[in-house]
N, C-alpha and C. Protein backbone atom coordinates (compact mmCIF):
# COMPACT_ATOMS: atom_id res chain seq x y z
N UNK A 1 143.28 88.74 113.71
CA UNK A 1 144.27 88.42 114.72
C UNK A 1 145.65 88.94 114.34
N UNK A 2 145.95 89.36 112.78
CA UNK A 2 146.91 89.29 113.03
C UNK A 2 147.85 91.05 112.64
N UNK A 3 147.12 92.08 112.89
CA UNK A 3 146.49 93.46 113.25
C UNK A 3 148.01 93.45 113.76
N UNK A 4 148.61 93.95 112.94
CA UNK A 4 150.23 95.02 113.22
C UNK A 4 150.37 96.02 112.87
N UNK A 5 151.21 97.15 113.49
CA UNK A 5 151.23 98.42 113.04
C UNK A 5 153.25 99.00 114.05
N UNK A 6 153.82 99.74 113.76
CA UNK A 6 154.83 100.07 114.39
C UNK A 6 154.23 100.68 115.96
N UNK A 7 154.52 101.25 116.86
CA UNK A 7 154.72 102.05 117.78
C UNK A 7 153.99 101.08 119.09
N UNK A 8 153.62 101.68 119.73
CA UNK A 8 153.11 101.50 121.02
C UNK A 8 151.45 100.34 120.66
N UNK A 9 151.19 99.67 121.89
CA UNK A 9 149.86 99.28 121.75
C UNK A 9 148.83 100.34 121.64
N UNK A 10 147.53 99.94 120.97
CA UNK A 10 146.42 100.80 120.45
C UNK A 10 145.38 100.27 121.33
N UNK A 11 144.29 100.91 120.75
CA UNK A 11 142.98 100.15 121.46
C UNK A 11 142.68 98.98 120.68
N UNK A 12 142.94 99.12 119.34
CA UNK A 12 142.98 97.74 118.48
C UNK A 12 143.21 96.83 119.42
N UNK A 13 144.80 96.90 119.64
CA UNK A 13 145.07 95.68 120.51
C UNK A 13 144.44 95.42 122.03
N UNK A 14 143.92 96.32 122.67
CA UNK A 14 143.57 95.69 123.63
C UNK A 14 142.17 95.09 123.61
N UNK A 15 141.72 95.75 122.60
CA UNK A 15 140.11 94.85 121.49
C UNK A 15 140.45 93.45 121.23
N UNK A 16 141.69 93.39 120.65
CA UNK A 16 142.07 91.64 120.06
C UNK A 16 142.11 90.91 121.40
N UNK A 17 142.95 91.34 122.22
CA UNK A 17 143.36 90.59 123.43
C UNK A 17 142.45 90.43 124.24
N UNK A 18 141.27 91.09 124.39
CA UNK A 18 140.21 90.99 125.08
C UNK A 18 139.22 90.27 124.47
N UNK A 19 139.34 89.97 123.53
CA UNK A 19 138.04 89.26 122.26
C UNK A 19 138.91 87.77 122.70
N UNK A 20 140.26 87.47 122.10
CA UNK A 20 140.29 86.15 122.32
C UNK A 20 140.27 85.38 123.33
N UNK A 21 140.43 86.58 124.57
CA UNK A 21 140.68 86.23 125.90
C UNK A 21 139.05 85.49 126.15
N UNK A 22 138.26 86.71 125.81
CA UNK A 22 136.74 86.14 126.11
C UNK A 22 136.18 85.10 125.32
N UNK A 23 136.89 84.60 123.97
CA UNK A 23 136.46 83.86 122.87
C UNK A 23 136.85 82.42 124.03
N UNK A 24 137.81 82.13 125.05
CA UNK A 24 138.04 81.32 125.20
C UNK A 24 136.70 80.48 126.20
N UNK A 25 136.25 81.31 126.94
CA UNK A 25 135.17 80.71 127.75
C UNK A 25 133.86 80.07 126.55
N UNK A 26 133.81 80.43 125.63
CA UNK A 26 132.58 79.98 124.28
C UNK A 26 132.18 78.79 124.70
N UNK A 27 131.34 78.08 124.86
CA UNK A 27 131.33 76.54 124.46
C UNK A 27 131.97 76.06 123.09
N UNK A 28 131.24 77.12 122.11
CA UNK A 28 131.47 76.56 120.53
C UNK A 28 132.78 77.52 120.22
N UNK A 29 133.70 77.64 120.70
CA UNK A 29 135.03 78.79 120.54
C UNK A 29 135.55 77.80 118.75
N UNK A 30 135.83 79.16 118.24
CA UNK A 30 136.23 78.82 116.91
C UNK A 30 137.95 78.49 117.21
N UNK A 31 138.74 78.16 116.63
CA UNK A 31 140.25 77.78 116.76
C UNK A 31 140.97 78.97 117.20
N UNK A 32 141.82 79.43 117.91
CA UNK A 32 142.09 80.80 118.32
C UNK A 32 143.40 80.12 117.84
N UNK A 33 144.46 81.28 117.47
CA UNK A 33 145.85 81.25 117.22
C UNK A 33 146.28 81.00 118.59
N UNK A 34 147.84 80.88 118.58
CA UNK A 34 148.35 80.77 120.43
C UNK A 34 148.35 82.22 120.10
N UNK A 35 148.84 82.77 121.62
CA UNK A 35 149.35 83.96 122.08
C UNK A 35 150.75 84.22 120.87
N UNK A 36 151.78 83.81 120.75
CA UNK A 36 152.98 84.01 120.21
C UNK A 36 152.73 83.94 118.90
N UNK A 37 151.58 84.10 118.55
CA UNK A 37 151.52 84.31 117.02
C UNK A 37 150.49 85.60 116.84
N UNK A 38 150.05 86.28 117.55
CA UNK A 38 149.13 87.55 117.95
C UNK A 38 150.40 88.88 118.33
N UNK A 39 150.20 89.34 117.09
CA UNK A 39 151.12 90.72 117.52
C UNK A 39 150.81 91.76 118.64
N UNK A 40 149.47 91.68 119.24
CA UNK A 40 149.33 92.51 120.05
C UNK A 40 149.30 92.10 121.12
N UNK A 41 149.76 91.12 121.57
CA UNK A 41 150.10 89.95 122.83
C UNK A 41 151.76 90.87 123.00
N UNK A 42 152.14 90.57 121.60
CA UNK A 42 153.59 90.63 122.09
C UNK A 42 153.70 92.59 122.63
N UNK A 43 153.04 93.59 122.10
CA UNK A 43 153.00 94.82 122.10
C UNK A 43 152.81 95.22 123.75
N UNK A 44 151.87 94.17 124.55
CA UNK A 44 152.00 94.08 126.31
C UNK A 44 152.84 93.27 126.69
N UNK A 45 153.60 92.49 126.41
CA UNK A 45 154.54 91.60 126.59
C UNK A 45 153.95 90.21 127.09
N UNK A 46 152.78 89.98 126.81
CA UNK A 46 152.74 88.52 127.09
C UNK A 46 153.09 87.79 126.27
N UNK A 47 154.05 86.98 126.36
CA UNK A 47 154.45 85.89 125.25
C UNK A 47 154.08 84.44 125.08
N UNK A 48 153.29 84.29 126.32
CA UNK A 48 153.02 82.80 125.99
C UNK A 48 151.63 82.24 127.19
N UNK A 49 150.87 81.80 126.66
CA UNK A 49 149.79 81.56 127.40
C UNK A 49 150.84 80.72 128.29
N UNK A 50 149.76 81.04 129.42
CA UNK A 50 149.96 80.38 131.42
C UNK A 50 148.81 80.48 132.15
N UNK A 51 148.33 80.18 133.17
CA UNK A 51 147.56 80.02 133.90
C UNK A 51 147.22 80.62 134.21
N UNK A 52 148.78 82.52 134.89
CA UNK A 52 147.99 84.18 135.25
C UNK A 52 147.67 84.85 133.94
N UNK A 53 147.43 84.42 132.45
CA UNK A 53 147.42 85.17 131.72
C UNK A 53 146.31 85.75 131.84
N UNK A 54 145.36 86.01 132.46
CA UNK A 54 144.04 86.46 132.28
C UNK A 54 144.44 87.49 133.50
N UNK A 55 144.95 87.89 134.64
CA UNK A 55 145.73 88.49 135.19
C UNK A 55 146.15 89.29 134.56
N UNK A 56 147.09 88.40 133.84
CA UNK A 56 148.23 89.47 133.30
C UNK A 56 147.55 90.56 131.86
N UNK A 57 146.23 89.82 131.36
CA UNK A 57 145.52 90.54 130.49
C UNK A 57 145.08 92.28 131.24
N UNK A 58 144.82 91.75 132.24
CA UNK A 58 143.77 92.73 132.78
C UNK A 58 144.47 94.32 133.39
N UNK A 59 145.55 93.44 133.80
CA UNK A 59 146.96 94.46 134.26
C UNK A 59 147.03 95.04 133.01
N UNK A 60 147.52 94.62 131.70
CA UNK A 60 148.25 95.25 130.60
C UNK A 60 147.30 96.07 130.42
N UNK A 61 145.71 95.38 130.19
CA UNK A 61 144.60 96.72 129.48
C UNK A 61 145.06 97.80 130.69
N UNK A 62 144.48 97.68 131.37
CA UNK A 62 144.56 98.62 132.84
C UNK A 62 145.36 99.71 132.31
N UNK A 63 147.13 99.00 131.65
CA UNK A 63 147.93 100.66 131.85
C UNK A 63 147.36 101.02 130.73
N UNK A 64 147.41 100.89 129.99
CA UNK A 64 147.15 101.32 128.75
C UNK A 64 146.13 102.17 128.57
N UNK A 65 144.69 101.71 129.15
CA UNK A 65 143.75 102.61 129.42
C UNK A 65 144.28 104.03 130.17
N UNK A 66 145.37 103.88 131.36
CA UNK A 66 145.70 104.56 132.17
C UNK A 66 146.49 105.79 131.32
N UNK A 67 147.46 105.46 130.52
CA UNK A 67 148.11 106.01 129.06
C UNK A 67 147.25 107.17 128.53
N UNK A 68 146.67 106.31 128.45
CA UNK A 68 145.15 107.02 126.90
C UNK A 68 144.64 108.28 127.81
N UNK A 69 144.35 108.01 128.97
CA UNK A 69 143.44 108.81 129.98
C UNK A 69 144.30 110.15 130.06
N UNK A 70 145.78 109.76 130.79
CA UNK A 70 146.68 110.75 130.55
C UNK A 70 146.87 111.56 129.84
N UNK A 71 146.68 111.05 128.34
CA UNK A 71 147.26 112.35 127.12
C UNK A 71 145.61 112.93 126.73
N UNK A 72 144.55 112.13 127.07
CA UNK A 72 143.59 112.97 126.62
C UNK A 72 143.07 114.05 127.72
N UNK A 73 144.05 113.87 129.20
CA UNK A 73 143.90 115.12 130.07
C UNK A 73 144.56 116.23 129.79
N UNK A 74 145.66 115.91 128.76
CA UNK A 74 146.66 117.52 128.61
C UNK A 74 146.16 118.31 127.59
């Protein structure tokens, strides 16, 4: 979880954010950190779990994928 590096978000992070996001539906979910302690929360700018965060997950992967797609067309 706690996977830092300088520059832009990676696929790392949208791996973390998508793992804890899905860790949350578990029955048996192991203890997840909050959001504001996950560096790659803060790298899409979500700062704090809410109710659209699963929304707002899906938006952030979205550009990011959209990013990646871009530079591996040039």
């Amino acid at each position: 979880w706690s996977y830092d590096h300088p520059g832009d978000a990676d696929y790392t992070d949208i791996l973390l954010i998508a793992h804890w996001h899905a860790t949350l539906a578990c029955s048996t979910r192991p203890r997840l950190p909050p959001v504001n302690e996950i560096p790659a929360f803060r790298r899409f700018g979500l700062h704090a779990q809410s109710t659209d965060l699963g929304m707002r997950i899906a938006a952030a992967g979205g550009s990011a994928v959209e990013r990646a797609e871009t530079l591996l067309e040039d």
